[in-house]
Protein backbone atom coordinates (compact mmCIF):
# COMPACT_ATOMS: atom_id res chain seq x y z
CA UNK A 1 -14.87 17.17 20.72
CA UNK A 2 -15.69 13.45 19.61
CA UNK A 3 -19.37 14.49 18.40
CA UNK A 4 -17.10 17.00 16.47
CA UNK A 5 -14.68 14.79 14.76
CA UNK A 6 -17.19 11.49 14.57
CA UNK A 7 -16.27 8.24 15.57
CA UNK A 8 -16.67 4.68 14.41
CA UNK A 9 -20.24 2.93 14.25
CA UNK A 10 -18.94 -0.32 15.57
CA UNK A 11 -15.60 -2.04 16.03
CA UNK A 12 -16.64 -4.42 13.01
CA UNK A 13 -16.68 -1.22 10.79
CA UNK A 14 -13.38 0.17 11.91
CA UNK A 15 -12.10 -3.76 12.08
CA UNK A 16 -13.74 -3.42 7.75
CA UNK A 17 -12.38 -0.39 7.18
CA UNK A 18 -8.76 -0.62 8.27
CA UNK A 19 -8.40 -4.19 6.93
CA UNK A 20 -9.92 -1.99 3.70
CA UNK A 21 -7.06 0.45 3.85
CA UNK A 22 -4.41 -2.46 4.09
CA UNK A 23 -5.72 -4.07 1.26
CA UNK A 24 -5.26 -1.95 -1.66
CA UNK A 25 -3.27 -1.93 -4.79
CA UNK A 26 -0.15 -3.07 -2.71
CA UNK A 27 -2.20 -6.05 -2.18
CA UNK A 28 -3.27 -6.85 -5.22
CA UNK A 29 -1.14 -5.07 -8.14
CA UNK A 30 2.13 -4.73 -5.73
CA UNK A 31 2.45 -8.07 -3.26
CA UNK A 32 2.15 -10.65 -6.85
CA UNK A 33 4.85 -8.58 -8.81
CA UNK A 34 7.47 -7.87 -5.67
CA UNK A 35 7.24 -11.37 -5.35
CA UNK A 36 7.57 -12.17 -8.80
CA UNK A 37 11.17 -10.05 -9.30
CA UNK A 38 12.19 -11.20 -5.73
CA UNK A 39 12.63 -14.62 -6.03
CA UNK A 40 8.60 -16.03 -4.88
CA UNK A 41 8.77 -18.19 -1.87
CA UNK A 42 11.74 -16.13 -0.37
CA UNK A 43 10.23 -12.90 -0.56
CA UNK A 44 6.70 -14.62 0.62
CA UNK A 45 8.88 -16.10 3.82
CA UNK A 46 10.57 -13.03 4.30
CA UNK A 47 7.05 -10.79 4.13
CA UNK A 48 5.28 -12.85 6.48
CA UNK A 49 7.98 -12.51 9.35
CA UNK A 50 8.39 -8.95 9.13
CA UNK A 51 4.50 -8.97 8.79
CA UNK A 52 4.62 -10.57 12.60
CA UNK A 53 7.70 -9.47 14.68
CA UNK A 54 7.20 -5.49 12.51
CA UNK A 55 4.20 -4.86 11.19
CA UNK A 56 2.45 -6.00 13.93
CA UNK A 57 3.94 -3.97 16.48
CA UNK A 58 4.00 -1.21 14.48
CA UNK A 59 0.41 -1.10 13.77
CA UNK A 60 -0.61 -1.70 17.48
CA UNK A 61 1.77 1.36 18.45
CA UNK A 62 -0.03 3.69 16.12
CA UNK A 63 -3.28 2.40 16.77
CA UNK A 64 -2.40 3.19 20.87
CA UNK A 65 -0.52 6.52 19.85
CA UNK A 66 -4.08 7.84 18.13
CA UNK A 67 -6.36 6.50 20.40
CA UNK A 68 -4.43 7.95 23.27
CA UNK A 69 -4.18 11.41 21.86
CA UNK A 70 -7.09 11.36 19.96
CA UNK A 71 -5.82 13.29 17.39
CA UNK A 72 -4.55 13.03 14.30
CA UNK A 73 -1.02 11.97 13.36
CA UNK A 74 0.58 15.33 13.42
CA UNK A 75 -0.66 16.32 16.52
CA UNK A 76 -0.53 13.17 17.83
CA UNK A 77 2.91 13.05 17.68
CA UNK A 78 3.56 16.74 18.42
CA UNK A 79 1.34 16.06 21.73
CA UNK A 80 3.26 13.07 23.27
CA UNK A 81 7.07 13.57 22.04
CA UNK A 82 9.91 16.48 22.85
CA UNK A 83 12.20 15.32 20.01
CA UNK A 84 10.24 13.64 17.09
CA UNK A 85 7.21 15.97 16.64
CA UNK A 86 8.02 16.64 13.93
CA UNK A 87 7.62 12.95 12.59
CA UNK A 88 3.61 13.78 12.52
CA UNK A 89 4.57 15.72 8.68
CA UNK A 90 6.28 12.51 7.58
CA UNK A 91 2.65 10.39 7.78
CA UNK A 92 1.05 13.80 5.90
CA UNK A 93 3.68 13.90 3.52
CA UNK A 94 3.62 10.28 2.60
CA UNK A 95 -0.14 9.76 1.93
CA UNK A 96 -0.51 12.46 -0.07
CA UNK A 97 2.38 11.42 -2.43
CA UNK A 98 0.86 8.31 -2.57
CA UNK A 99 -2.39 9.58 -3.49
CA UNK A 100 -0.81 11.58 -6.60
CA UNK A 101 0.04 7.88 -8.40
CA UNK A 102 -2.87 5.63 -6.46
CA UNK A 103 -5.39 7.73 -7.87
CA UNK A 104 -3.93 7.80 -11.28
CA UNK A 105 -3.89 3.38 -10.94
CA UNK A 106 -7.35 3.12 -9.46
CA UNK A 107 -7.96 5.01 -12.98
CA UNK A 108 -6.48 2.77 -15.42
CA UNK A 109 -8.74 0.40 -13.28
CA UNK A 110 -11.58 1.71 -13.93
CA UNK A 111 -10.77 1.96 -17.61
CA UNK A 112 -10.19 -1.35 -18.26
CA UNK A 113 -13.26 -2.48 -16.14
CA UNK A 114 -15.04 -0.29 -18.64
CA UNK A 115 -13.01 -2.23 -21.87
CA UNK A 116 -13.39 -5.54 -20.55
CA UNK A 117 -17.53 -4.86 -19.94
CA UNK A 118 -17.95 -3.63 -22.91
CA UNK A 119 -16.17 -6.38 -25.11
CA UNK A 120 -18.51 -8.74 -23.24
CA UNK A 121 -21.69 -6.80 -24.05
CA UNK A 122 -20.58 -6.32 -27.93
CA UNK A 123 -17.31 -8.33 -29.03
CA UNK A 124 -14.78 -7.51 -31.12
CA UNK A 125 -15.83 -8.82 -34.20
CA UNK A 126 -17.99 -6.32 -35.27
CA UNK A 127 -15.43 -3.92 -35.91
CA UNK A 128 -16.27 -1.55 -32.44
CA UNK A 129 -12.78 -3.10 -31.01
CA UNK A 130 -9.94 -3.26 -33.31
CA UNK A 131 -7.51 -5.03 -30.65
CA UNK A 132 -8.11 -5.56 -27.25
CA UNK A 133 -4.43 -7.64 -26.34
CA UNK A 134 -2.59 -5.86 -23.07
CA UNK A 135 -0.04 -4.46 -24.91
CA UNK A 136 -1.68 -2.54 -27.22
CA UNK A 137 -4.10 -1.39 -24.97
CA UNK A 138 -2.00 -0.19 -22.13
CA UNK A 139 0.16 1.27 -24.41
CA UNK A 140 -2.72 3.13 -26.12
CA UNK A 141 -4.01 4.16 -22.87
CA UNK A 142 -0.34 5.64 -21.73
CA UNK A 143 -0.05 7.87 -24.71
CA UNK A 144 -4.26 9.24 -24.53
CA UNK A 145 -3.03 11.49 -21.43
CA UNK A 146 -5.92 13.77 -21.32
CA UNK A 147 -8.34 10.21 -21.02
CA UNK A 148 -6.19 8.92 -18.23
CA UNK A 149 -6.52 12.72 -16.60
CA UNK A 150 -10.89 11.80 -17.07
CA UNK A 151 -11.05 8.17 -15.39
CA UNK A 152 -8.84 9.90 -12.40
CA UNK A 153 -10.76 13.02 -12.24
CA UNK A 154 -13.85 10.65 -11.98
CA UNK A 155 -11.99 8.09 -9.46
CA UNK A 156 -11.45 11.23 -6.87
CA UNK A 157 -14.97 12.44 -7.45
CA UNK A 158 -15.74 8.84 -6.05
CA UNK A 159 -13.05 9.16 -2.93
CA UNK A 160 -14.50 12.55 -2.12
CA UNK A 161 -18.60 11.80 -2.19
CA UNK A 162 -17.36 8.51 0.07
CA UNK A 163 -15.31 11.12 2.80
CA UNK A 164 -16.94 14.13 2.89
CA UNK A 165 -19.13 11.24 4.43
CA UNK A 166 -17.11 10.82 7.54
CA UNK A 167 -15.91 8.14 9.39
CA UNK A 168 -19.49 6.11 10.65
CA UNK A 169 -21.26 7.47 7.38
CA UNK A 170 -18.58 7.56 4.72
CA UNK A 171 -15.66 5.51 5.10
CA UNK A 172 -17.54 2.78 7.42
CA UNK A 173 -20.06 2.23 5.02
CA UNK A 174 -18.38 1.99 2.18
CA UNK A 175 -15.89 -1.02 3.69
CA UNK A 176 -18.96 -3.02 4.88
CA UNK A 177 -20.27 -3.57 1.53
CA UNK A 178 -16.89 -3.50 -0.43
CA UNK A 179 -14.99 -5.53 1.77
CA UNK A 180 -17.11 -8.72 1.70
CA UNK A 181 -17.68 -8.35 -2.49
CA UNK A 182 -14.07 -7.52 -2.82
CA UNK A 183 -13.69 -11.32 -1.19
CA UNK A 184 -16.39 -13.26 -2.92
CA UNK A 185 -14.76 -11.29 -6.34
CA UNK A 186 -11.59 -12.62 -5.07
CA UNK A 187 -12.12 -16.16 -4.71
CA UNK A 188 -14.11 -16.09 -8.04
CA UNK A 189 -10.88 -15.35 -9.86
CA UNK A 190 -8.49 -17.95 -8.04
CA UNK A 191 -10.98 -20.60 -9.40
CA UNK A 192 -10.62 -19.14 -12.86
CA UNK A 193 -7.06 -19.50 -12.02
CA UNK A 194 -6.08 -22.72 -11.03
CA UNK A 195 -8.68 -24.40 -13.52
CA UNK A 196 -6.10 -22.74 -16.04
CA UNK A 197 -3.52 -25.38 -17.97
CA UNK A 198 -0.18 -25.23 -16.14
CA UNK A 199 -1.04 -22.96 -13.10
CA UNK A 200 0.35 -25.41 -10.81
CA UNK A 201 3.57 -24.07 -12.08
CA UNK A 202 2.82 -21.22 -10.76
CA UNK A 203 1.97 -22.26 -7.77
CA UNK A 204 5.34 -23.94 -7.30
CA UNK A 205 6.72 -20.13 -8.27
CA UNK A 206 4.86 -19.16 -4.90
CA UNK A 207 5.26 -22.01 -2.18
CA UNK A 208 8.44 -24.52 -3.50
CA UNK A 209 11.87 -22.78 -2.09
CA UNK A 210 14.36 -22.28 -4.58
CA UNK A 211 12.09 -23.42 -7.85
CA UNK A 212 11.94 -19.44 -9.45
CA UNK A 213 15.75 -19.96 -9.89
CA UNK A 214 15.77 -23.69 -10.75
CA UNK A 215 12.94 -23.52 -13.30
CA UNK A 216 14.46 -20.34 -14.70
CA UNK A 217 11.85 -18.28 -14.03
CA UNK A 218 14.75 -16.18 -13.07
CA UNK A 219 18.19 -16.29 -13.62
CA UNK A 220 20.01 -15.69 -10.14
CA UNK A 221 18.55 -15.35 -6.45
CA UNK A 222 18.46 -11.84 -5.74
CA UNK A 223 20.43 -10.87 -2.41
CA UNK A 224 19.00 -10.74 1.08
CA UNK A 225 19.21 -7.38 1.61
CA UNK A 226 17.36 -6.65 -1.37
CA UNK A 227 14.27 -9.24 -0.85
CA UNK A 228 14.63 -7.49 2.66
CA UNK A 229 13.89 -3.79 1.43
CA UNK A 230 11.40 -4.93 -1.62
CA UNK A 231 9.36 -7.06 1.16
CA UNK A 232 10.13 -4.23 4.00
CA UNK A 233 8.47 -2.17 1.48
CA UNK A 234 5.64 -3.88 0.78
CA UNK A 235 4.46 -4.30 3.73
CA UNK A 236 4.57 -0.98 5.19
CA UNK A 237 2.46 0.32 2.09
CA UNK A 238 0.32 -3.08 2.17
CA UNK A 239 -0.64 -2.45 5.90
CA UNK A 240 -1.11 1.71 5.47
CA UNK A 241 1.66 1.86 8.31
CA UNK A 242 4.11 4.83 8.66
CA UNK A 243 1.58 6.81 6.95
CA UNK A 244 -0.63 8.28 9.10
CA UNK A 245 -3.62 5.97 8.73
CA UNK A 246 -3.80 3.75 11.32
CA UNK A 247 -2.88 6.93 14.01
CA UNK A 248 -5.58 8.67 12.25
CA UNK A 249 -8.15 6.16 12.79
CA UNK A 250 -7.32 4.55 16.25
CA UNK A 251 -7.84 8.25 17.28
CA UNK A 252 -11.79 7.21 16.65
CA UNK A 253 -11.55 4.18 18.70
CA UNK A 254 -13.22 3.71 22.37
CA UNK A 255 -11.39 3.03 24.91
CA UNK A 256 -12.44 -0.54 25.16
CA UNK A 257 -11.64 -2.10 22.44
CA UNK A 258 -8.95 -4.61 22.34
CA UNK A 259 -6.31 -2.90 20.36
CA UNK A 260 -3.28 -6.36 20.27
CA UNK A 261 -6.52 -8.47 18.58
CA UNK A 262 -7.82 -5.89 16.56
CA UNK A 263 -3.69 -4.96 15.19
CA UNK A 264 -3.60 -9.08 14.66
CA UNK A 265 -6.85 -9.30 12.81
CA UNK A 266 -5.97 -6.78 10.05
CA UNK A 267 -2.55 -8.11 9.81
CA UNK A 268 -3.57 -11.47 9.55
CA UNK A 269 -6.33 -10.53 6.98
CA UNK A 270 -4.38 -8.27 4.77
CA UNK A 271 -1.91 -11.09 4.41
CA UNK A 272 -4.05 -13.53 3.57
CA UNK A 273 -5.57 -11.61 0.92
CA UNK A 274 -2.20 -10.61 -0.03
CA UNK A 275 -1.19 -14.94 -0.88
CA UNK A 276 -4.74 -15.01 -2.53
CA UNK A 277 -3.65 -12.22 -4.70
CA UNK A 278 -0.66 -13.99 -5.76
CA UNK A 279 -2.78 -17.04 -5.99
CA UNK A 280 -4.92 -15.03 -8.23
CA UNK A 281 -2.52 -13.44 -10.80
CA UNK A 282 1.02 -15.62 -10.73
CA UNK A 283 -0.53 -18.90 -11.74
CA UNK A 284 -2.84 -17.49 -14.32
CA UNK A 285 0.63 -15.43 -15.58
CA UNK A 286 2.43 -18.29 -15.90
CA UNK A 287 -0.60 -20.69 -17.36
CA UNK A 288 -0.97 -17.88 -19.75
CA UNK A 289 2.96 -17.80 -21.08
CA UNK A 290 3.47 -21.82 -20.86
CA UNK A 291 0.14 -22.50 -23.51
CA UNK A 292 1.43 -19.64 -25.38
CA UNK A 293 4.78 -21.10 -26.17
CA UNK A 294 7.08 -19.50 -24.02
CA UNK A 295 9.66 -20.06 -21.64
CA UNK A 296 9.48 -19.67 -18.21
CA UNK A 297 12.12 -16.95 -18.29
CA UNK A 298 9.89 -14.67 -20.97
CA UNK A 299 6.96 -14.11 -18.70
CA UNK A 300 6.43 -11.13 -16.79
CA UNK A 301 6.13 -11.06 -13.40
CA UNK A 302 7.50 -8.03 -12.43
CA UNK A 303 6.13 -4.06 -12.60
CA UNK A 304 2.73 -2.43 -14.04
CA UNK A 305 2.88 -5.06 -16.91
CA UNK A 306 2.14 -7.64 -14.97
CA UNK A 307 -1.36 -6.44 -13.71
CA UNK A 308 -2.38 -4.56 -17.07
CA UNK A 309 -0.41 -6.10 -19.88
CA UNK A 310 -0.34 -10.13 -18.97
CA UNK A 311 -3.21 -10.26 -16.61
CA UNK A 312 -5.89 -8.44 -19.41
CA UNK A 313 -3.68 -10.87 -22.22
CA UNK A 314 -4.74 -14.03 -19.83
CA UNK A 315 -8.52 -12.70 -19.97
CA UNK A 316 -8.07 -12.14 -23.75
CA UNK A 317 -7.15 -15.72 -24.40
CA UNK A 318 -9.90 -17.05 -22.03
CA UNK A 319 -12.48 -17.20 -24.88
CA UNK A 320 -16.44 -15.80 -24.81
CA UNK A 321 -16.23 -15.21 -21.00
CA UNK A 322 -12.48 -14.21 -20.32
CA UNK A 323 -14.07 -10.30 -20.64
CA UNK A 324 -16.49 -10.93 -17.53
CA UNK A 325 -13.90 -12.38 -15.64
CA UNK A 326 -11.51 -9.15 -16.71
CA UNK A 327 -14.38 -6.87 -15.60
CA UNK A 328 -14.52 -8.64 -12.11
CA UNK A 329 -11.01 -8.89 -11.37
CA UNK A 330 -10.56 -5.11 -12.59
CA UNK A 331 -13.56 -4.26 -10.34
CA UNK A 332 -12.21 -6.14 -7.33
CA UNK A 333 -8.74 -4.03 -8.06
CA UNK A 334 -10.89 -0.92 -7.96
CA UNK A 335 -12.56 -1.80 -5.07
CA UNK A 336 -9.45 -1.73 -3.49
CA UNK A 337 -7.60 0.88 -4.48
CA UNK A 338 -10.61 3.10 -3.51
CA UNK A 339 -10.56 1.72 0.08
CA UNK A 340 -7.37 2.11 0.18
CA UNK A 341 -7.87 6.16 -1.34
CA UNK A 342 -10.53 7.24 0.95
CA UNK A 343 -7.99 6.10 4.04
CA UNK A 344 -5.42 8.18 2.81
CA UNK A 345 -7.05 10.96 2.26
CA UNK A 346 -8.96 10.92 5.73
CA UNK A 347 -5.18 11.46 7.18
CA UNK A 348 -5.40 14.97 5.49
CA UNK A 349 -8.83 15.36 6.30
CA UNK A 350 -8.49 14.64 9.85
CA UNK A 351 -5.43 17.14 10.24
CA UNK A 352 -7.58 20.07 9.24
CA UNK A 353 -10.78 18.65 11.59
CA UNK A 354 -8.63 18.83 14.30
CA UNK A 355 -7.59 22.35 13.34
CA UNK A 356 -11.36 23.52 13.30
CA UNK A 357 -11.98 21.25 16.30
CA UNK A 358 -8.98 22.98 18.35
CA UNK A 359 -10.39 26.24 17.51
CA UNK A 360 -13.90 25.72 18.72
CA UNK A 361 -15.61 25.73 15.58
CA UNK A 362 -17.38 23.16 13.79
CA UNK A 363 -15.71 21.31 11.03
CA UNK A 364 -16.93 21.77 7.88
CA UNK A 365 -15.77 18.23 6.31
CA UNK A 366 -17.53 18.86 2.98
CA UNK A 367 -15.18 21.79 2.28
CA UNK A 368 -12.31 20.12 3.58
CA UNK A 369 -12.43 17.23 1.50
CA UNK A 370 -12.90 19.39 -1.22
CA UNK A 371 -9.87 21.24 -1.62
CA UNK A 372 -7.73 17.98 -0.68
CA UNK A 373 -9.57 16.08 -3.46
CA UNK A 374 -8.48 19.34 -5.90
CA UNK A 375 -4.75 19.22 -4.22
CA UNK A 376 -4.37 15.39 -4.92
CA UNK A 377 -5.71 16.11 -8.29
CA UNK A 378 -3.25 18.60 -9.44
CA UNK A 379 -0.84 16.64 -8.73
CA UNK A 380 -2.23 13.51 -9.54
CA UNK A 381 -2.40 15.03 -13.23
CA UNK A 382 1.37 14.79 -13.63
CA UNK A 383 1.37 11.39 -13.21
CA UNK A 384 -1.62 10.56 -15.74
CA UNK A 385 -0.11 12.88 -18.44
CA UNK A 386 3.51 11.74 -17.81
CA UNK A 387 2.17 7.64 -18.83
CA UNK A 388 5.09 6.19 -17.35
CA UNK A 389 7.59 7.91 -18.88
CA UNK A 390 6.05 7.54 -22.44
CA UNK A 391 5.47 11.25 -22.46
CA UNK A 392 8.17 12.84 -22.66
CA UNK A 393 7.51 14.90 -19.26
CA UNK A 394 9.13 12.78 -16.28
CA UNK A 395 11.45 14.30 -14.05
CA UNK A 396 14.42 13.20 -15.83
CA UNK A 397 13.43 14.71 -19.16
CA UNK A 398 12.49 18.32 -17.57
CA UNK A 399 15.49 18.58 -15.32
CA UNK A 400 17.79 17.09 -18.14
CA UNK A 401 19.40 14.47 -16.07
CA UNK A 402 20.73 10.71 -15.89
CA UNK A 403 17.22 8.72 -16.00
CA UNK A 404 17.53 6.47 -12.47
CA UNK A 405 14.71 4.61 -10.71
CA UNK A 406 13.56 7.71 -8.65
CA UNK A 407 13.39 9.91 -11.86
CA UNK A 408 12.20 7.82 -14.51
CA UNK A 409 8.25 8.93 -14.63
CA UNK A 410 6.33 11.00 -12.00
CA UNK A 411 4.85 7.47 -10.44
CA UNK A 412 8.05 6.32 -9.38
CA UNK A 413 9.34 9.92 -8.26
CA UNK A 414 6.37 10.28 -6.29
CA UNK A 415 6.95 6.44 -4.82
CA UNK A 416 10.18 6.93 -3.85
CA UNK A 417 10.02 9.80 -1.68
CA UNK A 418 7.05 8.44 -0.16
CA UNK A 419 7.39 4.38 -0.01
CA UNK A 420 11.01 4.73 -0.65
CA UNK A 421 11.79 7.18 2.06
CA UNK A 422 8.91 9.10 3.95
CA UNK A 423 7.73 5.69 5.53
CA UNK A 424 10.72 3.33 6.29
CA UNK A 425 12.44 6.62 7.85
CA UNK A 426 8.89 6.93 9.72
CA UNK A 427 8.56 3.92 11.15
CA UNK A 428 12.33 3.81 12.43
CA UNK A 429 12.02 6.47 14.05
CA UNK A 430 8.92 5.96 15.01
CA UNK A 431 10.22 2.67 16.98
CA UNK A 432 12.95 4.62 18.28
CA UNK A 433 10.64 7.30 19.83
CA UNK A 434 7.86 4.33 21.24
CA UNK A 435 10.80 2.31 22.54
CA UNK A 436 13.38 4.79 23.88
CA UNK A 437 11.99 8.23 24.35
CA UNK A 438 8.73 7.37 25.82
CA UNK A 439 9.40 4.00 26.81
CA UNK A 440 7.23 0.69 25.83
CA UNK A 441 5.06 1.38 29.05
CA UNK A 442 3.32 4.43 27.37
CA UNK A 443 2.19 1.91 24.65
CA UNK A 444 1.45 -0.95 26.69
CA UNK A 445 -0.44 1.39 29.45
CA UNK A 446 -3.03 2.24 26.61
CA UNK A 447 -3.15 -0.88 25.15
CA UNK A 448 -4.23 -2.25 28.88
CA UNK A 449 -7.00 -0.37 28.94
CA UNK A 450 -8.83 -2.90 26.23
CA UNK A 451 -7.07 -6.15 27.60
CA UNK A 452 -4.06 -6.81 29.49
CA UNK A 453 -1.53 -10.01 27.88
CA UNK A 454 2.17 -10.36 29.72
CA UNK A 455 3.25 -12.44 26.36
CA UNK A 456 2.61 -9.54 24.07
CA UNK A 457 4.10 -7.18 26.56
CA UNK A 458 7.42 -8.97 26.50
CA UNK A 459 7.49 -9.26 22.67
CA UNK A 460 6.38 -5.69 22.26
CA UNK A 461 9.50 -4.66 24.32
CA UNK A 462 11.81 -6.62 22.30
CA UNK A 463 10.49 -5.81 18.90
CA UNK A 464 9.86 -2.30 19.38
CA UNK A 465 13.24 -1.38 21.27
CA UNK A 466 15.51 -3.55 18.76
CA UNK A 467 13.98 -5.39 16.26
CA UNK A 468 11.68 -2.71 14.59
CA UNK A 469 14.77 -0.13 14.27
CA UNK A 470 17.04 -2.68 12.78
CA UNK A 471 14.65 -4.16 10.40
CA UNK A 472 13.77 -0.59 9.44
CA UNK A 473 17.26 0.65 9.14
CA UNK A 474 18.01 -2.17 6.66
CA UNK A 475 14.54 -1.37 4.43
CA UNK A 476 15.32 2.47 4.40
CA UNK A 477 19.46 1.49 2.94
CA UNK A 478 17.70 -0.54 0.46
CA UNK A 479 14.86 1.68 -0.38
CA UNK A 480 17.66 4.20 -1.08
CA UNK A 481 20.13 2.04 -2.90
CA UNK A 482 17.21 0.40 -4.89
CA UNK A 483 15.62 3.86 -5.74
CA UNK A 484 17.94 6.62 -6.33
CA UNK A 485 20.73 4.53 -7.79
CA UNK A 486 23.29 6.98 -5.83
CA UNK A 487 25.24 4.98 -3.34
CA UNK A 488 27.04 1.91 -3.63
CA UNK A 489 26.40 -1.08 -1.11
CA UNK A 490 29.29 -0.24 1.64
CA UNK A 491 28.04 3.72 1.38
CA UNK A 492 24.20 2.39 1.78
CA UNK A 493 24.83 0.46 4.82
CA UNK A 494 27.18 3.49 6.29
CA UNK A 495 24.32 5.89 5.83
CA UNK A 496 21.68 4.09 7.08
CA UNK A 497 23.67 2.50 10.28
CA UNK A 498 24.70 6.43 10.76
CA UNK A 499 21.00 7.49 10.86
CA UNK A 500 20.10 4.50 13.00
CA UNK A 501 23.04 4.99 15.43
CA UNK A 502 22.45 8.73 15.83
CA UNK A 503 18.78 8.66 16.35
CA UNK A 504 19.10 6.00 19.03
CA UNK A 505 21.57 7.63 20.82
CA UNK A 506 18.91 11.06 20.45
CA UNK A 507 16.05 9.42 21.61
CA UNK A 508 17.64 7.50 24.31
CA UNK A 509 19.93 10.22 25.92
CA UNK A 510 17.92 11.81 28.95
CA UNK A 511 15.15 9.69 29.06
CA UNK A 512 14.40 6.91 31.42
CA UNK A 513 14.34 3.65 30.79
CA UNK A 514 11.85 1.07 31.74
């Protein structure tokens, strides 16, 4: 059955190519503006603990739940638990929401790669580009639907030569070489950064407590609750946790490798690359607004703008060579949204192997990966034709109904029932099912089998029987609150302590404890 399904080349390519499906567009489009509308070195405080005493535990649990099954994250979950096998359809459901919208944004990547290489190669003063400023273009590039429908068309083509691959000769492959340019790009644009007048301002945004409020970047500290969620957020999409990836591909991992330092590793290096994101874009944001005349409180650092309008107005205002460095930040963005793509779509991928596998039959990946590119695509094309709600088409307008958060375009319908609920529900339960149904031996018993540490087992216990749920209960309320717009504060907590309370007392009833 391995030879079937494939398995990793080395633990440095599955080490590459996880760290590559952590850092993605939440890295580099979604860490620098959460931060930006959450207050900077709060949220950044906040991210990195739930990073450690959350993230990390989830991600060694799914790692452990896959590699111990050996299937996907369905049947993974259908294999070891009574009462939450269902939760398997939550981390199918998720990535392939996720996919409709990250497919669409890896697209207006790859168009403005294409804009910012070809200004360099030609200018714009010989009448080829009229105006190449942020605003105009993104705004011409929301209402050209059927263009934005081409660059994602061509983006999946990408994602599905890269798959149909497999794991050693697809996915593996890729990471190794994208990973390490991805970095070098990286750093090459945080030098461009800080060399810019005024970045140390934002700088101080990132690392001084309390200085986005004092220096009006903005005008109140939001609540902790809501830093909480946004961050909660963030880092479940950041590390591809609750969504099937990580089950899917410790389900390819030997038995021997060491599953607590390989979990640490991609934590620690998707956060890292997460700061040097914000490093990258907040300080070249706010260099940008400051020698343009404005105040601090008139700069975006919040939503889509921030990555396509500001960041490609910063690049603009650089001079001869602000285009190259727009066509190697936009290419490091790419980079990672297509590392991130190819991960999410192996979840579906691997469900149907596993199928084929089960049945005795060989998997025909090619075909596979096919029809799940053409699925994603379909409904990728609502989101590229909708532009953000500049269509006319988003769920609001065709159902004739209030315009909230969840409703507002297809991007951020699609995001909310995946980031918004599919995941933080995952994960609680999830923790719930790890630390009360089966127990944290069941973990920790696979997890021996690569290396053996009594600290980690004690924190393990702690995290995954209380903290996790808690943490996750809190996220979910303000997922809800934040997204649908439907529940006061008192009815948010009431709903989300009621789900908490009644799975814990379902997953703990009848089982014994260890």
């Amino acid at each position: 059955m391995e030879n079937k399904r494939g398995s990793w080349g080395s633990n440095i390519g599955f080490i590459l190519a996880a760290i590559g499906s952590a850092v993605g567009l939440g890295n580099i489009w979604g860490f620098p503006y959460k931060m930006g509308k959450s207050g900077g070195f709060t949220f950044l405080i906040i991210y990195v603990a739930l990073a450690v005493f959350v993230g990390l535990v989830i991600m060694v649990a799914e790692l452990a739940l896959g590699r111990k099954t050996g299937k996907g994250v369905v049947d993974s979950y259908r294999e070891v638990s009574k009462k939450f096998k269902w939760i398997g359809w939550l981390g199918i459901i998720a990535p392939f929401l996720i996919m409709s919208f990250y497919s669409v944004l890896g697209g207006y990547c790859l168009q403005y790669m294409m804009l910012n290489a070809a200004e360099f190669a030609f200018g714009v003063n010989n009448g080829i580009f009229a105006d190449v400023s942020g605003g105009t273009t993104f705004g011409a590039m929301l209402t050209s639907p059927w263009a934005c429908v081409f660059f994602t068309l061509f983006l999946m083509v990408l994602c599905y030569v890269i798959v149909k691959g497999g794991i050693s000769g697809g996915i593996e492959k890729f990471n190794k070489i994208g990973m390490p340019a991805l970095f070098v790009m990286l750093c090459i644009i945080i030098i461009r950064s800080l060399t810019l007048p005024n970045a140390v301002e934002g700088l101080k945004f990132m690392f001084v407590p309390g200085y986005a409020v004092n220096a009006g970047f903005i005008s109140e500290a939001p609540g902790f609750i809501s830093v909480l969620a946004t961050a909660g957020g963030q880092m479940f999409f950041s590390l591809s946790l609750a969504m099937g990836v990580m089950v899917t591909y410790g389900s390819y991992l030997g038995k021997s490798e060491n599953l607590v330092k390989n979990g640490g590793v991609i934590v620690f290096a998707d956060t890292l690359v997460a700061i040097l994101a914000g490093i990258a874009v907040i300080p070249a944001a706010v260099a940008n607004g400051i020698n343009k005349g404005m105040s601090v409180g008139e700069i975006t650092l919040g939503g889509p703008k921030l990555l396509f309008v500001t960041l490609q107005d910063v690049f603009a205002e650089m001079g001869t060579f602000g285009p190259l460095f727009g066509v190697i930040f936009y290419a490091l963005v790419l980079i990672a949204a297509i590392s991130s793509a190819i991960s999410l779509m192996e979840v579906c991928a691997t469900f149907f192997v596993d199928r084929a596998v089960d049945k005795g039959k060989e998997p025909n990946r090619m075909k596979i990966t096919f029809w799940i590119s053409i699925a994603i695509m379909a409904e990728a094309m609502l989101v590229a034709v909708c532009g953000l709600g500049e269509n006319g088409i988003a769920p609001a307008n065709l159902l004739g109904i209030e315009v909230k958060g969840w409703n507002d375009c297809w991007l951020d319908f699609m995001d909310c029932w995946s980031e918004g609920v599919a995941m933080p529900l995952g994960a609680m339960l999830c923790s719930l099912m790890i630390g009360w149904e089966l127990g944290p031996k069941f973990t920790l018993d696979e997890v021996h089998s690569g290396n053996k540490s009594a600290f980690f087992d004690k924190f393990f216990y702690i995290c995954i029987r209380f903290v996790c749920p808690i943490v996750m209960a809190f996220v979910l309320k303000g997922q809800i609150c934040d997204g649908f717009g439907l529940v006061g504060e008192a009815a948010g907590y009431i709903i989300s302590g009621v789900l908490l309370i009644g799975f814990w007392i379902f997953a703990a009833v009848g089982n014994k404890k260890d």
